[in-house]
Structures are given as C-alpha cells and as structure tokens.
C-alpha atoms as a PDB file:
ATOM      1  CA  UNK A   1     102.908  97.458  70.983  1.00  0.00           C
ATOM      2  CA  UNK A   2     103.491  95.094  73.783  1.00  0.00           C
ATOM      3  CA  UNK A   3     105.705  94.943  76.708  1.00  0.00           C
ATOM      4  CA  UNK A   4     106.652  92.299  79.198  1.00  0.00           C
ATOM      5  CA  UNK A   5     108.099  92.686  82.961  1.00  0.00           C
ATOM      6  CA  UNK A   6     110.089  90.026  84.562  1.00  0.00           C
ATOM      7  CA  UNK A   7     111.525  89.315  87.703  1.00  0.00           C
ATOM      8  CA  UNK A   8     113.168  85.623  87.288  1.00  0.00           C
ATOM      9  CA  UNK A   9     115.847  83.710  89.454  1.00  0.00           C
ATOM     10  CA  UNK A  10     115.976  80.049  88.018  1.00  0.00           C
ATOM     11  CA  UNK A  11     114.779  81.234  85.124  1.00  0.00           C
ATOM     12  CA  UNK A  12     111.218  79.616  85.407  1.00  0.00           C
ATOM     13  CA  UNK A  13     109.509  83.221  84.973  1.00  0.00           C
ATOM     14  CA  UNK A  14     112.053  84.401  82.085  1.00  0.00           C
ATOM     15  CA  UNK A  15     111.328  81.242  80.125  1.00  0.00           C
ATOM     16  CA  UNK A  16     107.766  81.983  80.591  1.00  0.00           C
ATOM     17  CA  UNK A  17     107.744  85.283  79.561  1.00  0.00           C
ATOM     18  CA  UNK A  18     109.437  84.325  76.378  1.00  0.00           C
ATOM     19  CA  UNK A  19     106.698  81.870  75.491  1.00  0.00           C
ATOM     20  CA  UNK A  20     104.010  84.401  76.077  1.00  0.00           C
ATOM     21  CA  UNK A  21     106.508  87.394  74.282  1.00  0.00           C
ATOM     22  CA  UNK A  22     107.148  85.413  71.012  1.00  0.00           C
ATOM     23  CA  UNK A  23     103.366  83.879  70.644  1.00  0.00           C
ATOM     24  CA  UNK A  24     101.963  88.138  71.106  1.00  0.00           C
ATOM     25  CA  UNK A  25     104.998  89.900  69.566  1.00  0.00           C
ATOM     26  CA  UNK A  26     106.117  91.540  72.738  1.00  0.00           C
ATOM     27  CA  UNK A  27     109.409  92.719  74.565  1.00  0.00           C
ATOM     28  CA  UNK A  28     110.498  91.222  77.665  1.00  0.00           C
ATOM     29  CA  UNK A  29     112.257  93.903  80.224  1.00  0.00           C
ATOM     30  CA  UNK A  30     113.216  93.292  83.329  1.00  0.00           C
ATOM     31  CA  UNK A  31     111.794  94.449  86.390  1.00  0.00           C
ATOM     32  CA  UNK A  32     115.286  95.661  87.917  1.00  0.00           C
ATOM     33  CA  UNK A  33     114.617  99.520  86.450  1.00  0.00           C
ATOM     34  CA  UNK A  34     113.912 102.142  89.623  1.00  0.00           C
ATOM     35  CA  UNK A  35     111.127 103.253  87.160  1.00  0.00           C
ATOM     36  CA  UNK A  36     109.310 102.593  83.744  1.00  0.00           C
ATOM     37  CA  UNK A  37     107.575 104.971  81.340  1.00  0.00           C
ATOM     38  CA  UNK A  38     105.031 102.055  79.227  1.00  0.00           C
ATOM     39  CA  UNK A  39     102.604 103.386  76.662  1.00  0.00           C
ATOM     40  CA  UNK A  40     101.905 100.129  75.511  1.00  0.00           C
ATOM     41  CA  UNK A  41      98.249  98.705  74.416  1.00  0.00           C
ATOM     42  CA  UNK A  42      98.896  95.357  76.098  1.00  0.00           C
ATOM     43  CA  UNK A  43     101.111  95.295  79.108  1.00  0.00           C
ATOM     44  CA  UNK A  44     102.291  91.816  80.903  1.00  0.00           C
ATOM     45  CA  UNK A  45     104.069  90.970  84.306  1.00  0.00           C
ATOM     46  CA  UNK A  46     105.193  87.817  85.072  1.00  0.00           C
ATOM     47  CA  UNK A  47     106.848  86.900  88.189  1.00  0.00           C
ATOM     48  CA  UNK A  48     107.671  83.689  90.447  1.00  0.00           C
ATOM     49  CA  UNK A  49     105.181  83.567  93.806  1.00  0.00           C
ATOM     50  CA  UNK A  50     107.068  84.243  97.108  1.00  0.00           C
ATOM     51  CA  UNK A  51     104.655  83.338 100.492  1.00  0.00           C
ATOM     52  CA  UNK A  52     101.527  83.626  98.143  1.00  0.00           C
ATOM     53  CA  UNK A  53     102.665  87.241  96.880  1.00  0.00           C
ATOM     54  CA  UNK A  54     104.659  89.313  94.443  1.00  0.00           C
ATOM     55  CA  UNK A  55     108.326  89.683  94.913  1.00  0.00           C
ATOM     56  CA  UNK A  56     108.972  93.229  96.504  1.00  0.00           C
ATOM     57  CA  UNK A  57     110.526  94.236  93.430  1.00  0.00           C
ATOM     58  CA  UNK A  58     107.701  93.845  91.549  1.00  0.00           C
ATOM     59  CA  UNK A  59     105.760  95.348  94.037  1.00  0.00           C
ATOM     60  CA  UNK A  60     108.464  98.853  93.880  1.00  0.00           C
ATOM     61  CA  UNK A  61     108.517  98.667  90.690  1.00  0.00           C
ATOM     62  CA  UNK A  62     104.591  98.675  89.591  1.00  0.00           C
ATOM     63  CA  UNK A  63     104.206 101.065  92.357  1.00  0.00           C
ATOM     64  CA  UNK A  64     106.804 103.825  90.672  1.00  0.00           C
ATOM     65  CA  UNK A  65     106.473 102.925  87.169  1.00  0.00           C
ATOM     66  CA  UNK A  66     103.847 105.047  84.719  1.00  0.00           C
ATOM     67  CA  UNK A  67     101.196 103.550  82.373  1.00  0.00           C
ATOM     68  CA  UNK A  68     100.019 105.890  80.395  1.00  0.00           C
ATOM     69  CA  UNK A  69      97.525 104.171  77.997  1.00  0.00           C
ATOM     70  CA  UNK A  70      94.296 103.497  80.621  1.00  0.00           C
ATOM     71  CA  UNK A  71      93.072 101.283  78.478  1.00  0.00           C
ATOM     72  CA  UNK A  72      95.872  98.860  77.973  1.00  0.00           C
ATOM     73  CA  UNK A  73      95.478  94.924  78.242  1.00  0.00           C
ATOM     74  CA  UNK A  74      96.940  93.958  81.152  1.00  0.00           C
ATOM     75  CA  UNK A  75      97.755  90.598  82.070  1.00  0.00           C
ATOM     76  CA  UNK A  76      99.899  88.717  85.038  1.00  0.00           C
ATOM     77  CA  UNK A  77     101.242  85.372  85.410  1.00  0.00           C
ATOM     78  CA  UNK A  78     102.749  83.705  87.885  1.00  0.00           C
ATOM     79  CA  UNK A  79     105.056  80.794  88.018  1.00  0.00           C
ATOM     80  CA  UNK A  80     105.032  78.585  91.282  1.00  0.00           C
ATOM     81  CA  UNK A  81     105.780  74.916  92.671  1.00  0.00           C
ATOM     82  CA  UNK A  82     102.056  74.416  93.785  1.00  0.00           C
ATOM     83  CA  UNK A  83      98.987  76.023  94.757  1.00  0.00           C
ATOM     84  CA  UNK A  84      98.816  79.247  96.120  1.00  0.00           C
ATOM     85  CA  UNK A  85      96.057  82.060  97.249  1.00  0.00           C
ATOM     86  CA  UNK A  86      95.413  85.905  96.040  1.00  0.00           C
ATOM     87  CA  UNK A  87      98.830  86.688  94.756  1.00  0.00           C
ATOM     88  CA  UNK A  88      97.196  88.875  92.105  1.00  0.00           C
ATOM     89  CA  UNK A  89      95.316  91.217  94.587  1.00  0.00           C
ATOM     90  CA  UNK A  90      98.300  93.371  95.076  1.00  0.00           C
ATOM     91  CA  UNK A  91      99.426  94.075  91.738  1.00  0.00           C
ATOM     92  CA  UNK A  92      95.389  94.650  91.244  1.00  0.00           C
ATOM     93  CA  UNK A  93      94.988  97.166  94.154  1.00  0.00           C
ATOM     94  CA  UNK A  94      98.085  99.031  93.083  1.00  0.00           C
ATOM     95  CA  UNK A  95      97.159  99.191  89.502  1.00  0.00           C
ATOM     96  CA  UNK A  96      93.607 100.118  90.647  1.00  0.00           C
ATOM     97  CA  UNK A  97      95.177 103.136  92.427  1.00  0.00           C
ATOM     98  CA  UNK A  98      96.530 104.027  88.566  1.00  0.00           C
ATOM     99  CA  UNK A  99      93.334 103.964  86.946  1.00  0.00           C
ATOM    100  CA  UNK A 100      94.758 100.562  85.421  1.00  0.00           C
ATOM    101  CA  UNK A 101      92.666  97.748  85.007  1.00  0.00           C
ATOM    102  CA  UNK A 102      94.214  94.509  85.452  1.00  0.00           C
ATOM    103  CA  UNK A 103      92.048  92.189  82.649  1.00  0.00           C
ATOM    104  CA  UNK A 104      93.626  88.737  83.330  1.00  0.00           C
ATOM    105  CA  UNK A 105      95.444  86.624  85.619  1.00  0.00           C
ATOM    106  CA  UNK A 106      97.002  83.139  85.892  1.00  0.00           C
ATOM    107  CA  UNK A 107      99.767  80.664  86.995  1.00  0.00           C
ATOM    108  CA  UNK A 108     102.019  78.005  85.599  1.00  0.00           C
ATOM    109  CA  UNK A 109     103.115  75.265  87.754  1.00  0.00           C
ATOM    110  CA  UNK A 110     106.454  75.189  87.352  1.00  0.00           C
ATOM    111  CA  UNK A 111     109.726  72.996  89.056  1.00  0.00           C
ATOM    112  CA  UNK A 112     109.822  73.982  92.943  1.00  0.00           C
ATOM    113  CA  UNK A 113     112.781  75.248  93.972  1.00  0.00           C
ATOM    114  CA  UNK A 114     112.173  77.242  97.377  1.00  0.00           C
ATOM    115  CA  UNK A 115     115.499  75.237  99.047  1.00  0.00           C
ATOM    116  CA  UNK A 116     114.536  76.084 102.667  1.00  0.00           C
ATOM    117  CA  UNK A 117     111.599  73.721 102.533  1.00  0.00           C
ATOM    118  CA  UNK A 118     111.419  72.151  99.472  1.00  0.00           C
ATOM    119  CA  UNK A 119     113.395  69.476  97.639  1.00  0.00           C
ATOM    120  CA  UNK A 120     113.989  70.304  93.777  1.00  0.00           C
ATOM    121  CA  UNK A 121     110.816  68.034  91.704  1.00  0.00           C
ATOM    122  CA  UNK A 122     112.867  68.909  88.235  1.00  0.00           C
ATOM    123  CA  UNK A 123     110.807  65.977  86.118  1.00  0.00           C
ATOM    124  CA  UNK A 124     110.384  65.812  82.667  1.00  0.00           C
ATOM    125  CA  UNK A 125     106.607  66.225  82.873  1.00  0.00           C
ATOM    126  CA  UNK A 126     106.738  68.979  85.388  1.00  0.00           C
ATOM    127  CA  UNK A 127     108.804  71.121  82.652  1.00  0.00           C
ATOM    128  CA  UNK A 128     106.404  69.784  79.997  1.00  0.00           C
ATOM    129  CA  UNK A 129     103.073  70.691  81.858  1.00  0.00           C
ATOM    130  CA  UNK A 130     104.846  74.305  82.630  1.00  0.00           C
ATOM    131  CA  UNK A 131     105.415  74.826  78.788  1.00  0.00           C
ATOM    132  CA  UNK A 132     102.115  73.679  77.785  1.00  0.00           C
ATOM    133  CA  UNK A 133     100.130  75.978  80.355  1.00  0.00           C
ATOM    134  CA  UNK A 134     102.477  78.633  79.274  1.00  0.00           C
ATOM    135  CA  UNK A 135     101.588  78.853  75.611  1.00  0.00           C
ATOM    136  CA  UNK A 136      97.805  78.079  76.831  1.00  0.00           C
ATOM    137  CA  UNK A 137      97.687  81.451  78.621  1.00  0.00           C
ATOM    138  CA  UNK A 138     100.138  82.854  75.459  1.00  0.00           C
ATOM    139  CA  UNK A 139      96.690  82.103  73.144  1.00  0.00           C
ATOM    140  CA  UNK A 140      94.654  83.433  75.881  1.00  0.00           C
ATOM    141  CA  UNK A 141      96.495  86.492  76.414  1.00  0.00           C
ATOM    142  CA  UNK A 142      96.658  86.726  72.566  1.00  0.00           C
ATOM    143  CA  UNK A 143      92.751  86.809  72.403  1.00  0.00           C
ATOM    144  CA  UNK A 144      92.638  89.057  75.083  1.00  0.00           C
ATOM    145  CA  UNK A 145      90.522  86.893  77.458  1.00  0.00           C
ATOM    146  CA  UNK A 146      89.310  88.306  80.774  1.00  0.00           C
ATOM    147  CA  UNK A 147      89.494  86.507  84.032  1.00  0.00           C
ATOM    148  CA  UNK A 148      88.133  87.490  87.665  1.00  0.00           C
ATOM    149  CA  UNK A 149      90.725  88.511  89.846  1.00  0.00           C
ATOM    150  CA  UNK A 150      90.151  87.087  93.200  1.00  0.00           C
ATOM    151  CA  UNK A 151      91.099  89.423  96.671  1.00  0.00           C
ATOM    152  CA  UNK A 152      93.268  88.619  99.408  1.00  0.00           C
ATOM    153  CA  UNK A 153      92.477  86.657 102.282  1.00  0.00           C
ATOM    154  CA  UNK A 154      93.143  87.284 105.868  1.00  0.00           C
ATOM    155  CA  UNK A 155      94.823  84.392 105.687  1.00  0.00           C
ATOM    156  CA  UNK A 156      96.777  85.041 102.722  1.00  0.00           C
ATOM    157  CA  UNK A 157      98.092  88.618 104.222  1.00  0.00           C
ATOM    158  CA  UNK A 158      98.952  86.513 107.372  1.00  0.00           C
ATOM    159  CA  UNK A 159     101.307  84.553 104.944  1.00  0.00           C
ATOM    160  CA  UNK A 160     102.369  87.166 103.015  1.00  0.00           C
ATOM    161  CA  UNK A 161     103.719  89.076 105.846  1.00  0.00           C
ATOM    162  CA  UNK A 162     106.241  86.022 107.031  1.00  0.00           C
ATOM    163  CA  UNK A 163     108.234  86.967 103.763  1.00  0.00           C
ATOM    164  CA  UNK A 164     111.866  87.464 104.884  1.00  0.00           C
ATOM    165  CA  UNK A 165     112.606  91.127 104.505  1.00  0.00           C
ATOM    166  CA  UNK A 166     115.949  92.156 102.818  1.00  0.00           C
ATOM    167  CA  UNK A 167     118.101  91.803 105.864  1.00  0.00           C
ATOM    168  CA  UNK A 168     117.037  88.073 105.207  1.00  0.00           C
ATOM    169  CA  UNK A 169     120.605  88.020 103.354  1.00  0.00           C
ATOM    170  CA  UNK A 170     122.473  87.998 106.932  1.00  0.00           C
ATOM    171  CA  UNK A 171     121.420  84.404 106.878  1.00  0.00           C
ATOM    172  CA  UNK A 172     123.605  83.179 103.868  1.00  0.00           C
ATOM    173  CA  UNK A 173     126.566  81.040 104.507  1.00  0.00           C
ATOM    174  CA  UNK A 174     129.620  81.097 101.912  1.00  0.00           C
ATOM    175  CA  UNK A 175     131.801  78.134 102.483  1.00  0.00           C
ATOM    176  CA  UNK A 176     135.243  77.806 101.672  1.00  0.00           C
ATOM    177  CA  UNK A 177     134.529  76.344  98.368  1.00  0.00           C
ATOM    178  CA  UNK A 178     133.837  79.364  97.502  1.00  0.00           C
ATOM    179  CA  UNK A 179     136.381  80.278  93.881  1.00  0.00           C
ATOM    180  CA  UNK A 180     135.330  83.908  93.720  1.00  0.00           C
ATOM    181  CA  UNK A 181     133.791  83.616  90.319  1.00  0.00           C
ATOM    182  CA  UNK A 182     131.309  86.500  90.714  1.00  0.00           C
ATOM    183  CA  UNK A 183     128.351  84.820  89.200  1.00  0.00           C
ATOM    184  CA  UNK A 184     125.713  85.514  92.336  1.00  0.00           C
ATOM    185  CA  UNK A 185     126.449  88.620  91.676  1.00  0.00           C
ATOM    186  CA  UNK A 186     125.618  88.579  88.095  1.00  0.00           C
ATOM    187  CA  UNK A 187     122.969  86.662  88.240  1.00  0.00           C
ATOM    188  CA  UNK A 188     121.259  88.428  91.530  1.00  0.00           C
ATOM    189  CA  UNK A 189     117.969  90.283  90.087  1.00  0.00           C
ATOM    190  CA  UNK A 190     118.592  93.109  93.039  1.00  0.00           C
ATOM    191  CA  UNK A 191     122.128  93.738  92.341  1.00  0.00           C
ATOM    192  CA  UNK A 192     122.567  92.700  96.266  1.00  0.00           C
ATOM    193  CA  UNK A 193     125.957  91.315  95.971  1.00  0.00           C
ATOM    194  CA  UNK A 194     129.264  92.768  95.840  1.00  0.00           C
ATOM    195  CA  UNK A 195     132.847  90.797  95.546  1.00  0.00           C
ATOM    196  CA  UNK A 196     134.590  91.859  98.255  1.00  0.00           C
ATOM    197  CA  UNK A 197     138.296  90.441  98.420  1.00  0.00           C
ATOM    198  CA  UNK A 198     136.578  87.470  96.133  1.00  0.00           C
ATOM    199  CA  UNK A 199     134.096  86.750  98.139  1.00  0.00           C
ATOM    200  CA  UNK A 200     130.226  87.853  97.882  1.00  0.00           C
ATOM    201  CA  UNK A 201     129.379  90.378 100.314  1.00  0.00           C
ATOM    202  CA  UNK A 202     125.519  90.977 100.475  1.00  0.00           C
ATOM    203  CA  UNK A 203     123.589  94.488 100.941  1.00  0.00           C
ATOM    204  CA  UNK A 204     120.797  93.790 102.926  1.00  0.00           C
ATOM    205  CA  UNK A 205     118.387  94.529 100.268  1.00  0.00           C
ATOM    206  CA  UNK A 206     117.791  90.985  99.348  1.00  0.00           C
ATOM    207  CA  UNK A 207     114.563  89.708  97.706  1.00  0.00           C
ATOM    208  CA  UNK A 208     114.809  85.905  99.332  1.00  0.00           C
ATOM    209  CA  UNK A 209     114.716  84.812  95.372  1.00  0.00           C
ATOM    210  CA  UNK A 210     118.104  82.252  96.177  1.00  0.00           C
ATOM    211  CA  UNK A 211     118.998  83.327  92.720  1.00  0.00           C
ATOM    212  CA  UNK A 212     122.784  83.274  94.644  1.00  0.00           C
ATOM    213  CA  UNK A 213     122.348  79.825  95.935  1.00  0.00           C
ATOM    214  CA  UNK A 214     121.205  77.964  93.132  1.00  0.00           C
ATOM    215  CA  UNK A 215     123.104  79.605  90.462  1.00  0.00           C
ATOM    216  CA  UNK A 216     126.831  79.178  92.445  1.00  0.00           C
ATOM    217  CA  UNK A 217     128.632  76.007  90.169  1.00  0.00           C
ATOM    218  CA  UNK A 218     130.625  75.155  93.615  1.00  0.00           C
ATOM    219  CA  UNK A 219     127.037  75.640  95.359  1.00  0.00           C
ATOM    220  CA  UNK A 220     128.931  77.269  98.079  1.00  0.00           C
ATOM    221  CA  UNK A 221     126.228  79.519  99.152  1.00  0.00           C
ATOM    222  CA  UNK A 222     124.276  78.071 102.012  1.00  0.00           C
ATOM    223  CA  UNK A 223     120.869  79.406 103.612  1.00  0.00           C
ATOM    224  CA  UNK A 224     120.892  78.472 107.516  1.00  0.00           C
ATOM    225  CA  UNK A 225     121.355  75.268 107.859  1.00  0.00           C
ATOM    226  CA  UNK A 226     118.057  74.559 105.593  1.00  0.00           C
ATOM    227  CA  UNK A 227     120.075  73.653 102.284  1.00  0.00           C
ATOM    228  CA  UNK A 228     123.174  72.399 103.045  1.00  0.00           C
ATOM    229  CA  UNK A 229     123.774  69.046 100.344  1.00  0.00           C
ATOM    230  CA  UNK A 230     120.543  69.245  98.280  1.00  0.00           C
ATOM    231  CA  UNK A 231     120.010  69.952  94.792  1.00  0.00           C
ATOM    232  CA  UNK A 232     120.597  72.879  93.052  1.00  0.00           C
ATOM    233  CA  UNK A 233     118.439  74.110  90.077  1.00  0.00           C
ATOM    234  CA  UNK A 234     117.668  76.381  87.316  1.00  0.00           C
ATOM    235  CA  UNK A 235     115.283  76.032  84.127  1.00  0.00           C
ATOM    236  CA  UNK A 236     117.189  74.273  81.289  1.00  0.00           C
ATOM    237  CA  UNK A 237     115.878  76.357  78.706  1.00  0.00           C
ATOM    238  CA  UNK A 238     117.740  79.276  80.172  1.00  0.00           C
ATOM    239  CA  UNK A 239     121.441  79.541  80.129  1.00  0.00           C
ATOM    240  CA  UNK A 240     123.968  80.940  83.009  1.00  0.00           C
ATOM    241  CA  UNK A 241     124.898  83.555  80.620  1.00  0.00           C
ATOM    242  CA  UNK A 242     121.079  84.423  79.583  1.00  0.00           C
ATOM    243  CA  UNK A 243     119.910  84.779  82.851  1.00  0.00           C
ATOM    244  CA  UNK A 244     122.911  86.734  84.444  1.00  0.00           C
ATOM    245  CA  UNK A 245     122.754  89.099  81.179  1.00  0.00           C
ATOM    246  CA  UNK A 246     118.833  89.455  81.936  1.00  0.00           C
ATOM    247  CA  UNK A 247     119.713  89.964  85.628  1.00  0.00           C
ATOM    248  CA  UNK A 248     122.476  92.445  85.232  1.00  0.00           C
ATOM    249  CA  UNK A 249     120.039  95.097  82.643  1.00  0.00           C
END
C-alpha cells in the first residue's frame, strides 16, 4: 500500500503527485487533515517550496500525523521555480523524532509563480522538463532508490524564517471587481477564507500559497502593491474544479 500527501495551490504539486501516484499505484490525500493515521509500506509528500522550506501545513501536519510502519519507504518531492537549499531537513528532523526514516528526496522545476517577486515563466518546455523529471523520480521512487538528505544551513534557517506568518493575509487587496463567486475560498488549501456579504474575508491563518490570487477569474485579489496587472497562473493539467475539490477535502 502506498499513500501520497499534498499540499498544492496552482496545482504544480497535485499534478506531480499524480505522476508519481499512477506510475507506484498510490493514493493522493491532501495535507488539509488536522491528523493522519498511515500504515503504509511506502509513504510520499510532495509539496511546493516556500523561502527554501515546507509550507507550515506540511510542517503541522507531519508533526501530528502517525506512521506506524517504521520501516516504510519514504520519499519527498518538491516542486519549485528554481534552485533552492535544505528544504528537506525539516520534514527529516521531524520524521527522525518518529523513528521514521526519510529514504529519498528531490525537486521538479516547475513554472514560477511566487507573484510578489516573480513574473509567471509558463513555457512549453518549462511544463515539459517538470513532467519529465516527475516521472524520472516516479521510476526512482518505484525502485526504491535512496538519496542523501542534505541539513540546513544557517543561511537557509535565516531564509526560512522571513516566511510571512498567517497574519500575512492582512496584506490582500480585493478590488471592486470583485463578483463574489467564492472560488478563493474553494480553492484555498487552509480553508482561510470566508464570504462575507460576497466578499472574501480572510482568517489570519494564511499559508502565503496565493492559491486566492491566482485562482480569482476577475483576478481581483491583490497582494500589496507587488501584483497588481501581471499574470495569473495555474498548471494546465489541473482544472478549477479539480483543484478546488482537492482543496476543499
């Protein structure tokens, strides 16, 4: 038996996880649950890289869930824009404290989409590479390689610590464009957004994903004044509906 964990906002992870869930016959769950009972032999997390780390989601939710076969497989991947440093140490050290050994890491370049800084590089060999690397690590995983799991840096933790924390939220901007459709809030992985009076009200427990931003069809949701008029994305292998149903679990 095999089970995947997910925590996706464009849908770069999900797609990802799919790849590596169809090619070793596993079950892709999100990462959403306040805790997980997994007796699984192989057991995978894949996740998106936020300031060379783990979403805190991920973080809570490895932390509280319970693995009871020691000797599973376990495997992460990460999907990012670029390169990045030690994002697997933490999932290591908290899996260490579990007895859990965590047998293989690796990433997927995949389209960059962090608004604030980035503009979207959504090319048809970007999305190409990503789905080659993915079904790469899909055989690894498969033939249950083993990689070495490098520690954090100073410098890394120094990064890692400039990660907005969820009061982050009280920076979004929702302009009058706004139709009241609801779909940040289906499609926000922390169920952080109400509708309040058909508008999104946030909840302070945000996870900085921009799951909100780039999944609004007016793209009415704004993040300081670091956004405003460029494009929007999310992977084209993943529907609206898929992801906001994935989202919503």
């Amino acid at each position: 038996m095999a089970a995947i964990y997910c925590f996706t906002s464009t849908g770069n992870s999900l797609y990802t996880a799919r790849i590596i869930a169809d090619r070793i016959g596993a079950e892709v769950f999100s990462t959403r649950a306040e805790a997980a009972v997994c007796e699984d032999d192989v057991i995978g997390f894949v996740f998106p890289c936020y300031f060379w780390g783990p979403p805190r989601q991920v973080a809570r939710f490895v932390e509280n869930m319970q693995i009871q076969n020691k000797n599973a497989y376990v495997f992460a991947v990460y999907t990012c824009g670029g390169p990045v440093f030690g994002v697997h140490a933490a999932l290591k050290k908290q899996l260490r404290a579990k007895n859990v050994r965590l047998s293989y890491g690796s990433r997927v370049i995949s389209v960059s989409n962090y608004l604030p800084e980035y503009k979207i590089n959504d090319t048809e060999a970007v999305r190409r590479k990503a789905e080659e690397k993915s079904r790469k690590v899909a055989e690894a995983i498969l033939n249950r390689k083993k990689s070495h799991i490098h520690l954090s840096t100073p410098f890394n933790k120094l990064v890692y610590k400039m990660f907005p924390d969820g009061n982050c939220d009280r920076r979004f901007s929702v302009s009058d464009s706004c139709n009241g459709c609801g779909i940040c809030r289906n499609v926000c992985p922390a169920d952080n957004i109400m509708m309040t009076d058909g508008r999104p009200d946030f909840n302070h427990k945000c996870e900085h994903c921009l799951a909100c931003l780039h999944n609004c069809p007016v793209s009415a949701i704004d993040w300081k004044d670091k956004t405003q008029g460029k494009e929007r994305f999310r992977n084209t292998n993943i529907s609206l509906e898929d992801l906001a149903a994935f989202n919503s679990r």
